[in-house]
N, C-alpha and C. Protein backbone atom coordinates (compact mmCIF):
# COMPACT_ATOMS: atom_id res chain seq x y z
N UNK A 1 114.11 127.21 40.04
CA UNK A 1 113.53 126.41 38.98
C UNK A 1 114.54 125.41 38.43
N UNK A 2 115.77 125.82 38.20
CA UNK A 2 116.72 125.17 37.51
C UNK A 2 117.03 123.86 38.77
N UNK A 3 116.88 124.48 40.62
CA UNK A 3 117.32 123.28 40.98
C UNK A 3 116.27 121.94 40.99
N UNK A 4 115.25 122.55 40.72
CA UNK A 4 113.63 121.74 41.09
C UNK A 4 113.98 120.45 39.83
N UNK A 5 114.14 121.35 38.42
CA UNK A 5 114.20 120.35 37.32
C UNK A 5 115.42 119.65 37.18
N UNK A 6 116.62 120.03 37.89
CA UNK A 6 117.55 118.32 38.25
C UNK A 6 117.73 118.11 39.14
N UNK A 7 116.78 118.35 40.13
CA UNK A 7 116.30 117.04 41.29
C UNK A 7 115.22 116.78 40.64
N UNK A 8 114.58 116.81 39.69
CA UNK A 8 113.58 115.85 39.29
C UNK A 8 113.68 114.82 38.04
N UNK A 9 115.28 115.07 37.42
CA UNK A 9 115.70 114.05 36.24
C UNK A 9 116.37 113.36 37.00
N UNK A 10 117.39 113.99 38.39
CA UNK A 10 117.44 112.85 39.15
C UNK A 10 117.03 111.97 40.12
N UNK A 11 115.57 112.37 40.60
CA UNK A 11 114.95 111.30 40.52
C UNK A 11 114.45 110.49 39.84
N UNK A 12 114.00 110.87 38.68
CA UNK A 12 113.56 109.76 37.09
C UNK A 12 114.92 109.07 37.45
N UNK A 13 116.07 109.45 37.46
CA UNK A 13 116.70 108.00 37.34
C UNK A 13 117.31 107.47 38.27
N UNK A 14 117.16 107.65 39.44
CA UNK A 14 116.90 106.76 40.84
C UNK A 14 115.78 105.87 41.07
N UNK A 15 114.90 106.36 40.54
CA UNK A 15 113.54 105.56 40.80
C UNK A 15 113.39 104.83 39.38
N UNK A 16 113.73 104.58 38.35
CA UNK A 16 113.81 104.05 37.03
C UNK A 16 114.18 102.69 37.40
N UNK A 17 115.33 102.23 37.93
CA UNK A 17 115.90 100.76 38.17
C UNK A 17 115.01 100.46 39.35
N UNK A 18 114.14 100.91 39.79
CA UNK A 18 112.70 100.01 40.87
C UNK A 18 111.87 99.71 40.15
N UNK A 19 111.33 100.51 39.43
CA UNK A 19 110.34 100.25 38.31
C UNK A 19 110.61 99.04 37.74
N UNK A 20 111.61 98.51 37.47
CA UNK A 20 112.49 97.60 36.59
C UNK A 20 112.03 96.65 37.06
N UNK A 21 111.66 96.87 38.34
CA UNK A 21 111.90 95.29 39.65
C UNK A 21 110.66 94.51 40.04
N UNK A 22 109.58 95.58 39.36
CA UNK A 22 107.96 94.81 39.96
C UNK A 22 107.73 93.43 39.39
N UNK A 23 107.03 93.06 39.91
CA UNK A 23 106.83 91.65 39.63
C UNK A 23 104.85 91.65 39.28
N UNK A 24 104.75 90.83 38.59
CA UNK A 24 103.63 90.43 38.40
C UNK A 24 103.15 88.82 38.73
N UNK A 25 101.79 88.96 39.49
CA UNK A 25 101.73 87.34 39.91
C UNK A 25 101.07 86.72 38.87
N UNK A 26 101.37 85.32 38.75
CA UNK A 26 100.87 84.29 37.75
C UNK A 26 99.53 83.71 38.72
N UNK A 27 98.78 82.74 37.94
CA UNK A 27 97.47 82.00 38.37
C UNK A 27 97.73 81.13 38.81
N UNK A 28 97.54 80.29 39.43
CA UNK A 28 97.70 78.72 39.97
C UNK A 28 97.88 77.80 39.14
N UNK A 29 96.67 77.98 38.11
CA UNK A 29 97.27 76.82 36.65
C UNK A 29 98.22 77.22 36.00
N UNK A 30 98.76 78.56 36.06
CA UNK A 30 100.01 78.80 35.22
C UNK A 30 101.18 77.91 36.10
N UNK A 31 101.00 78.21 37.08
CA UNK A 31 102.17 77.95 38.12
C UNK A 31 102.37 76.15 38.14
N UNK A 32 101.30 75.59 37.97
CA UNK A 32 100.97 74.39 38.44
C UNK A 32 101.75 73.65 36.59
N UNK A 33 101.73 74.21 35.38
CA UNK A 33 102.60 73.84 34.32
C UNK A 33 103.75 74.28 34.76
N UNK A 34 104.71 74.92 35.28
CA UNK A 34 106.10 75.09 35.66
C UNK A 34 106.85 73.76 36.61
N UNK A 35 107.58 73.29 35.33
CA UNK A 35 108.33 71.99 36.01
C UNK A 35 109.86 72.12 36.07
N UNK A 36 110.37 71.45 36.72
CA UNK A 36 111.96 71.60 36.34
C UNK A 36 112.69 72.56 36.76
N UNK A 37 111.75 73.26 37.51
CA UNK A 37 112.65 74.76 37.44
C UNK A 37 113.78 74.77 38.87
N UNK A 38 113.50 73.96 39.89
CA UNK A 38 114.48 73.63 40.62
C UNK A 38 115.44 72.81 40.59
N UNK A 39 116.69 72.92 41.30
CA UNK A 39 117.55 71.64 41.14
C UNK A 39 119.07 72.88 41.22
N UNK A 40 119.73 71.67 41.17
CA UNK A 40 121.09 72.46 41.36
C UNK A 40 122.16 71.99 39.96
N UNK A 41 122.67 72.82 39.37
CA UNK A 41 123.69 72.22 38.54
C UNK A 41 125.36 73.16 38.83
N UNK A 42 125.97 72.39 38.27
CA UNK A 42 127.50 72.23 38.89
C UNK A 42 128.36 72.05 37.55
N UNK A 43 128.77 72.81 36.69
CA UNK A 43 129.20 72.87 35.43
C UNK A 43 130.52 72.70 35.64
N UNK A 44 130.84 71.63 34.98
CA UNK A 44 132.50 71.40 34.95
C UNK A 44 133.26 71.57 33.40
N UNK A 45 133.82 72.57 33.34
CA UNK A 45 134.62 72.80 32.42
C UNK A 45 136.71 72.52 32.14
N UNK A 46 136.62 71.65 31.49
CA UNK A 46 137.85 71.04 30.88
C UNK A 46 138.76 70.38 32.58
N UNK A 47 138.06 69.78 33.42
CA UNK A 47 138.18 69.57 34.69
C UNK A 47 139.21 67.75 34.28
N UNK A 48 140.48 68.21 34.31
CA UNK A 48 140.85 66.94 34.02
C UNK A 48 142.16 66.47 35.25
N UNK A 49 142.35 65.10 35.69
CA UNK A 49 142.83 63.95 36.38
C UNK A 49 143.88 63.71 35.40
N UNK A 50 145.31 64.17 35.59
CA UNK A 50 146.91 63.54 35.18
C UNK A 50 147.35 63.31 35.92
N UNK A 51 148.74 62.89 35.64
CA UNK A 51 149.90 63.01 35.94
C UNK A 51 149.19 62.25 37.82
N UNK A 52 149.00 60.91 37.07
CA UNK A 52 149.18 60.45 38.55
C UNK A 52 149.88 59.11 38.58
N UNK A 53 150.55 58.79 39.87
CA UNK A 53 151.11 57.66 39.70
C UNK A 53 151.18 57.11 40.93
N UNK A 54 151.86 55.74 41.15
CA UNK A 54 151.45 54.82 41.95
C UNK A 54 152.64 54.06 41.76
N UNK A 55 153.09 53.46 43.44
CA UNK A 55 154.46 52.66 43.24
C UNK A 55 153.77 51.09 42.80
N UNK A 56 152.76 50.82 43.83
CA UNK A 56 152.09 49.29 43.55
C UNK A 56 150.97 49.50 44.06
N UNK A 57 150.08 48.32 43.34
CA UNK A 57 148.39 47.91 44.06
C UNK A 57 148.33 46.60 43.86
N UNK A 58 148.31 46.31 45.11
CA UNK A 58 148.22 45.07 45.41
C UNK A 58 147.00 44.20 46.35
N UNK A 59 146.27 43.28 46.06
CA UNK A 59 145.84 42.81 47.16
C UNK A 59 146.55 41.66 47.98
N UNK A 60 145.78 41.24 49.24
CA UNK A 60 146.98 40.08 49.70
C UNK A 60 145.89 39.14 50.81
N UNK A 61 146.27 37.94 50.85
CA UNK A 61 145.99 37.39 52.27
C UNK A 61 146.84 37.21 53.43
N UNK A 62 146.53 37.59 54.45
CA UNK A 62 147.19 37.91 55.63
C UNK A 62 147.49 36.25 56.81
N UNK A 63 146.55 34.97 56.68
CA UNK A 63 146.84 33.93 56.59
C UNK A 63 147.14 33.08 55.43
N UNK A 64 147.16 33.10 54.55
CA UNK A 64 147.42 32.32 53.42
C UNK A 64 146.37 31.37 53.66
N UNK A 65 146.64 29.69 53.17
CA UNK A 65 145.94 29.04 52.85
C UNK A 65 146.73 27.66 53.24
N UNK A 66 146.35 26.10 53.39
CA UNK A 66 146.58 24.63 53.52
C UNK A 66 148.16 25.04 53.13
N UNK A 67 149.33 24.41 53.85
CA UNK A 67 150.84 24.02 53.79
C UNK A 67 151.24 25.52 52.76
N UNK A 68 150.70 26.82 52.93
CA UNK A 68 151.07 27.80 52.28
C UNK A 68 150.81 29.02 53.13
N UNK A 69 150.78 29.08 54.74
CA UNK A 69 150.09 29.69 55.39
C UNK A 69 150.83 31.37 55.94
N UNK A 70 151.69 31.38 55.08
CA UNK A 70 151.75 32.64 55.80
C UNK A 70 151.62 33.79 54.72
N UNK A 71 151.94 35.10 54.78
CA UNK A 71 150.83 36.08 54.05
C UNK A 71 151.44 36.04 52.84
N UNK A 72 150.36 36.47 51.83
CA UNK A 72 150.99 36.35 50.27
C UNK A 72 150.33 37.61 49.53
N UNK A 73 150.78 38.04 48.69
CA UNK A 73 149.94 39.24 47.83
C UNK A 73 151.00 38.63 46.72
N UNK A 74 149.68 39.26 45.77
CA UNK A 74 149.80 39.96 44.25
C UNK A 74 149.57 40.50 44.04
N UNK A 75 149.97 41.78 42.74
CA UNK A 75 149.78 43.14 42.50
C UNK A 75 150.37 43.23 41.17
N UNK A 76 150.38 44.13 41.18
CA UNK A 76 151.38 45.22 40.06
C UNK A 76 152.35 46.40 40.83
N UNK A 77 153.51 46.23 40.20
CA UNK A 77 154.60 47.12 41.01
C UNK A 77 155.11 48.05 39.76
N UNK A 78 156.33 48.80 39.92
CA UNK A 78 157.20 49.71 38.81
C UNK A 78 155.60 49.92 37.76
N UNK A 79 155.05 50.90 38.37
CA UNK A 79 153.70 51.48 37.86
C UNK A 79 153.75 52.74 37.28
N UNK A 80 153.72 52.58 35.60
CA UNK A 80 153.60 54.05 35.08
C UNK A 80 152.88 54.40 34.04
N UNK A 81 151.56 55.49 34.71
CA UNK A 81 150.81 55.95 34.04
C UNK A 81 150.69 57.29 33.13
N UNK A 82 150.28 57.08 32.05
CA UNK A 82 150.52 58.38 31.08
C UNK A 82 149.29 58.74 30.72
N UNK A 83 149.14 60.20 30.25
CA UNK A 83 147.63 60.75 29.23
C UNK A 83 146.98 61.31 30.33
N UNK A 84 145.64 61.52 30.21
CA UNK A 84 144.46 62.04 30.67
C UNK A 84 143.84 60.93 31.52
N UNK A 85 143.73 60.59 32.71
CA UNK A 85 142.92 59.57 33.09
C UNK A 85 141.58 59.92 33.32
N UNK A 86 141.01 61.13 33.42
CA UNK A 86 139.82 61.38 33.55
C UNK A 86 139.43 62.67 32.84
N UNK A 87 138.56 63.26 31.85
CA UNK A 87 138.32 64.35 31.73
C UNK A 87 136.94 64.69 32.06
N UNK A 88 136.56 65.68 32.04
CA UNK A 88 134.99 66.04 32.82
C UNK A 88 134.91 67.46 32.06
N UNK A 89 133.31 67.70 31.36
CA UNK A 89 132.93 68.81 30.77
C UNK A 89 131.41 68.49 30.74
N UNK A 90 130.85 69.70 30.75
CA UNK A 90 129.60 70.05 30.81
C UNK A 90 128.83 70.17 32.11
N UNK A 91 127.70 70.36 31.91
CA UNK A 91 126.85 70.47 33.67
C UNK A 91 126.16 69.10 33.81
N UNK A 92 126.14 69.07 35.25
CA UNK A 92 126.37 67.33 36.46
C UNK A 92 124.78 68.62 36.91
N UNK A 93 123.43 67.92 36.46
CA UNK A 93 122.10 68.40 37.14
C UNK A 93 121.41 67.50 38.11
N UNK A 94 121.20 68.14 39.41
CA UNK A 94 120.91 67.24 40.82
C UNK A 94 119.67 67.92 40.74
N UNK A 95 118.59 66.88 40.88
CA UNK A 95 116.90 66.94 41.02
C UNK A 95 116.56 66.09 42.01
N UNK A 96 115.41 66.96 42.46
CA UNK A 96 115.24 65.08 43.27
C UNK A 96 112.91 65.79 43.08
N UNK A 97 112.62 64.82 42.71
CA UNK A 97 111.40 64.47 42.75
C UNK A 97 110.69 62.78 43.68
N UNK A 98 109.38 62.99 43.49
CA UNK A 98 108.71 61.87 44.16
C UNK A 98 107.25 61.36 43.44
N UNK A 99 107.43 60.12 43.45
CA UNK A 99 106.11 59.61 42.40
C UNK A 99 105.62 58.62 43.60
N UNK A 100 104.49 58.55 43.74
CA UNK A 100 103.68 57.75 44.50
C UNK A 100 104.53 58.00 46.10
N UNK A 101 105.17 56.33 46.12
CA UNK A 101 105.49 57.08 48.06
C UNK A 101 107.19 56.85 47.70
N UNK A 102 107.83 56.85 46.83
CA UNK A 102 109.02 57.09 46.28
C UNK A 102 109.56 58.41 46.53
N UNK A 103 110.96 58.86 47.11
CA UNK A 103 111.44 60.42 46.76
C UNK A 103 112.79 60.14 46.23
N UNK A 104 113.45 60.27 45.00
CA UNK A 104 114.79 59.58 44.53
C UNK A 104 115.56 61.34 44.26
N UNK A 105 116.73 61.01 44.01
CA UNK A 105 117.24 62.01 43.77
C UNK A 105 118.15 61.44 42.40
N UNK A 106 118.09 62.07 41.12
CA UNK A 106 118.93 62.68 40.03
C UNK A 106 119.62 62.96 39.79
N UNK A 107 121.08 62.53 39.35
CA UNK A 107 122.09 62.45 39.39
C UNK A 107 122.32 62.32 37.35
N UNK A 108 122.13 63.79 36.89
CA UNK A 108 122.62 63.28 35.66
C UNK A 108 124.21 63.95 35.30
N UNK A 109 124.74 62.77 34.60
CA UNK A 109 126.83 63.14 34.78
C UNK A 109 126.69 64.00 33.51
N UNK A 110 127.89 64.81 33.65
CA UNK A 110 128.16 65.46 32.82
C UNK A 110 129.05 64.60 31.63
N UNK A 111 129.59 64.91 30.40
CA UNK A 111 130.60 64.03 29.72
C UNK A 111 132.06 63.40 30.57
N UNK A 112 132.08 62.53 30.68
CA UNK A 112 133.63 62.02 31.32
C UNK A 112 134.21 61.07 30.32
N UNK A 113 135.28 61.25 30.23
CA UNK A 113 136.12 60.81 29.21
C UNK A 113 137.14 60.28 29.71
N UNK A 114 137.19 58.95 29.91
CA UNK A 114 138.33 58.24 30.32
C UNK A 114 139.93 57.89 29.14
N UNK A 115 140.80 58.83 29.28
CA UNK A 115 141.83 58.59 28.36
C UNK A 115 141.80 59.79 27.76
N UNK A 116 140.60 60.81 28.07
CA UNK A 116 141.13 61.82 27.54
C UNK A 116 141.04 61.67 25.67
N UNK A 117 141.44 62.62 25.04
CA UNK A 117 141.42 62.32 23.36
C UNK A 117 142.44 61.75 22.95
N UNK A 118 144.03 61.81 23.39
CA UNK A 118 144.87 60.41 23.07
C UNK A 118 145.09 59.43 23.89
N UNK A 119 143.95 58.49 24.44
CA UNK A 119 144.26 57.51 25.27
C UNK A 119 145.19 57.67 26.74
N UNK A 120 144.77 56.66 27.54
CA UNK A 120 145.42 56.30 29.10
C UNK A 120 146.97 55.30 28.25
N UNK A 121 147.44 55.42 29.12
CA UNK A 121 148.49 54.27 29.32
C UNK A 121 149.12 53.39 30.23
N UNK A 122 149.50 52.68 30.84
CA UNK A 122 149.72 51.92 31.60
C UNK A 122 151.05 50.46 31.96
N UNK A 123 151.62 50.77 32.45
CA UNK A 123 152.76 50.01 31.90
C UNK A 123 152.61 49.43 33.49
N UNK A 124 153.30 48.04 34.00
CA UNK A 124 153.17 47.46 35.82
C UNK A 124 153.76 46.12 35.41
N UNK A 125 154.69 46.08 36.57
CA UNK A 125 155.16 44.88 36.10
C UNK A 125 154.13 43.89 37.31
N UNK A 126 153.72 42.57 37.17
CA UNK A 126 153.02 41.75 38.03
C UNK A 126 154.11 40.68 38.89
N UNK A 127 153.51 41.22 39.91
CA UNK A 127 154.63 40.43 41.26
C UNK A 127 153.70 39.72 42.17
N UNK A 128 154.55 38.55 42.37
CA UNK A 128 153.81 37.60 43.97
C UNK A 128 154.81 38.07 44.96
N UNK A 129 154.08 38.22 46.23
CA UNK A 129 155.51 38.99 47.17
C UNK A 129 154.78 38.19 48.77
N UNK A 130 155.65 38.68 49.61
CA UNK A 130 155.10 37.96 51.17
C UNK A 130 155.40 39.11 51.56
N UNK A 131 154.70 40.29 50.87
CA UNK A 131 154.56 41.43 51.85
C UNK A 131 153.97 42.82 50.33
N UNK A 132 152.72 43.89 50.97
CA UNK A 132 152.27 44.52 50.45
C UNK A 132 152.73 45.29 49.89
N UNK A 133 153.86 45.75 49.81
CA UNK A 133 154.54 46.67 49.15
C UNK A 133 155.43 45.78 47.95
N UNK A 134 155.31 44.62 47.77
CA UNK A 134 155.45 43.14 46.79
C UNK A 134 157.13 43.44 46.87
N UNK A 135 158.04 43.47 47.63
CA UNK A 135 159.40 43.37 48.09
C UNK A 135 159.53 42.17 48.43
N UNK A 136 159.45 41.74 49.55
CA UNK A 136 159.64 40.59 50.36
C UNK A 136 159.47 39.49 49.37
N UNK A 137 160.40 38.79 49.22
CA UNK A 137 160.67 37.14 48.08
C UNK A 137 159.62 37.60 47.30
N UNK A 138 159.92 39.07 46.12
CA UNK A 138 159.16 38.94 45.13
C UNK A 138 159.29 37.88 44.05
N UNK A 139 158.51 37.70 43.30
CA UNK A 139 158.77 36.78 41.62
C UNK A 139 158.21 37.50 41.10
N UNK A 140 158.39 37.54 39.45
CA UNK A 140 157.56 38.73 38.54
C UNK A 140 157.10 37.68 37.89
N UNK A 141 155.64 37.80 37.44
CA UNK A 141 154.81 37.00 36.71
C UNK A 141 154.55 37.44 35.19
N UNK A 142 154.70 38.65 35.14
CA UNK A 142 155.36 39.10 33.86
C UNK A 142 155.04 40.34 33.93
N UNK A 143 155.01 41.38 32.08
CA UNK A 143 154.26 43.08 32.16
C UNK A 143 152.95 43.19 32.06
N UNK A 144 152.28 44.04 32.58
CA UNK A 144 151.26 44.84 32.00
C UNK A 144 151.47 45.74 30.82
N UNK A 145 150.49 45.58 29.75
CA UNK A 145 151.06 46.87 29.04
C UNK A 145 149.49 47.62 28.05
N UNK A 146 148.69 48.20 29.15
CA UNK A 146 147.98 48.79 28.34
C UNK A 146 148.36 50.32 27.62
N UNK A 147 147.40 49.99 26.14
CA UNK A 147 147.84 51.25 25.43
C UNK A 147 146.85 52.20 24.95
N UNK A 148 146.45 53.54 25.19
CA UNK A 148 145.41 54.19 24.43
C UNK A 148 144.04 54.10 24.89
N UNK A 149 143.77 53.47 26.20
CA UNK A 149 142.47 52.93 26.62
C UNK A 149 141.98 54.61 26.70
N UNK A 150 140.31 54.56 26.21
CA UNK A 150 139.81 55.38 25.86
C UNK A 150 138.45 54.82 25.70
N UNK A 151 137.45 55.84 26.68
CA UNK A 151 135.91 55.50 26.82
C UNK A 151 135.56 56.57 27.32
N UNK A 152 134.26 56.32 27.16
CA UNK A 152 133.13 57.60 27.90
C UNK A 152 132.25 57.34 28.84
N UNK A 153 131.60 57.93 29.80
CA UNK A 153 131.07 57.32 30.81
C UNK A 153 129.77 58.44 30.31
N UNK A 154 128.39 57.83 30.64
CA UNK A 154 127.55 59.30 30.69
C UNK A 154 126.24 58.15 30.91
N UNK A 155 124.95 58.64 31.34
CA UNK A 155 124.18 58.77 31.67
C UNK A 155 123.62 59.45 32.79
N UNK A 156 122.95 58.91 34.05
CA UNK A 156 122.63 59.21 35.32
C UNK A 156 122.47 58.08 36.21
N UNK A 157 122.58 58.90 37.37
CA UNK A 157 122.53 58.18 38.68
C UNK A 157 121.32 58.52 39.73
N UNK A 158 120.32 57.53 39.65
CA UNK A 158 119.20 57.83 40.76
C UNK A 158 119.82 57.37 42.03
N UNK A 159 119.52 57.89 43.41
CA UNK A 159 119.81 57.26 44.44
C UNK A 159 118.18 57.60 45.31
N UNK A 160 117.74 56.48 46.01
CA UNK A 160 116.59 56.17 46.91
C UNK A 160 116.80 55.38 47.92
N UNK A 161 116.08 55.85 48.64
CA UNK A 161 115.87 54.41 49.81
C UNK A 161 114.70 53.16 49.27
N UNK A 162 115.60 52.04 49.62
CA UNK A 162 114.31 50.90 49.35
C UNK A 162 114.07 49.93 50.40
């Protein structure tokens, strides 16, 4: 008797967490109000872009131009960046729906914060050079000197074929 009644409390609680698990079906019009419920989201928390740097960026032409023809660039060289250049928080939600003969996909950004909460910085000196790395017969055209740049980026991004 004693073994009958705990093999039978332990089955009450083997079979207790199935019970748990049934499902009940909804109607078609219930189902047919359920929107939104797919999609993928991708939560970015305190996801931040420093500490980067760069010797020069330059563009250049590789023929030059009339009695000036051989290659020339300008840029920015002695490049140094400070702060947060990018921060990223919250959830980035990917949907994609279709209206008439349209199928786009949903792209809404999460917060991005350019500069971070005390500003980007930016210091470059500006060079003409006859070669991409702005060495070759540089001249300096003078500094760059941004300070504190600070913005937010946010809305969404649809992408479709047209």
């Amino acid at each position: 008797m004693k073994k009958s009644l705990a093999l039978a409390i332990i089955l009450i609680f083997v079979m207790a967490p199935l019970a748990s698990f049934a499902r009940t079906a909804i109607s078609d019009s219930e189902l047919d109000s359920v929107i939104a419920q797919e999609g993928v989201t991708i939560e970015f928390v305190n996801v931040t872009l420093n500490n980067v740097s760069m010797t020069t960026f330059a563009w250049g032409d590789a023929d030059g131009f009339t009695d000036y023809t051989g290659e020339g660039w300008a840029g920015l060289g002695d490049i140094t960046i400070s702060g947060d250049v990018v921060v990223m928080n919250g959830p980035m939600n990917i949907d994609v729906g279709a209206s008439g003969n349209s199928t786009r996909v949903n792209i809404l950004l999460p917060t991005v914060s350019i500069g971070g909460t005390a500003g980007l910085n930016v210091t470059a000196t500006v060079k003409l050079a006859a070669s991409s790395n702005l060495a070759t017969n540089a001249t300096t055209g003078g500094i760059l000197d941004i300070k504190g740049l600070k913005t937010q980026v946010s809305g969404s991004v649809m992408v479709y074929a047209h």
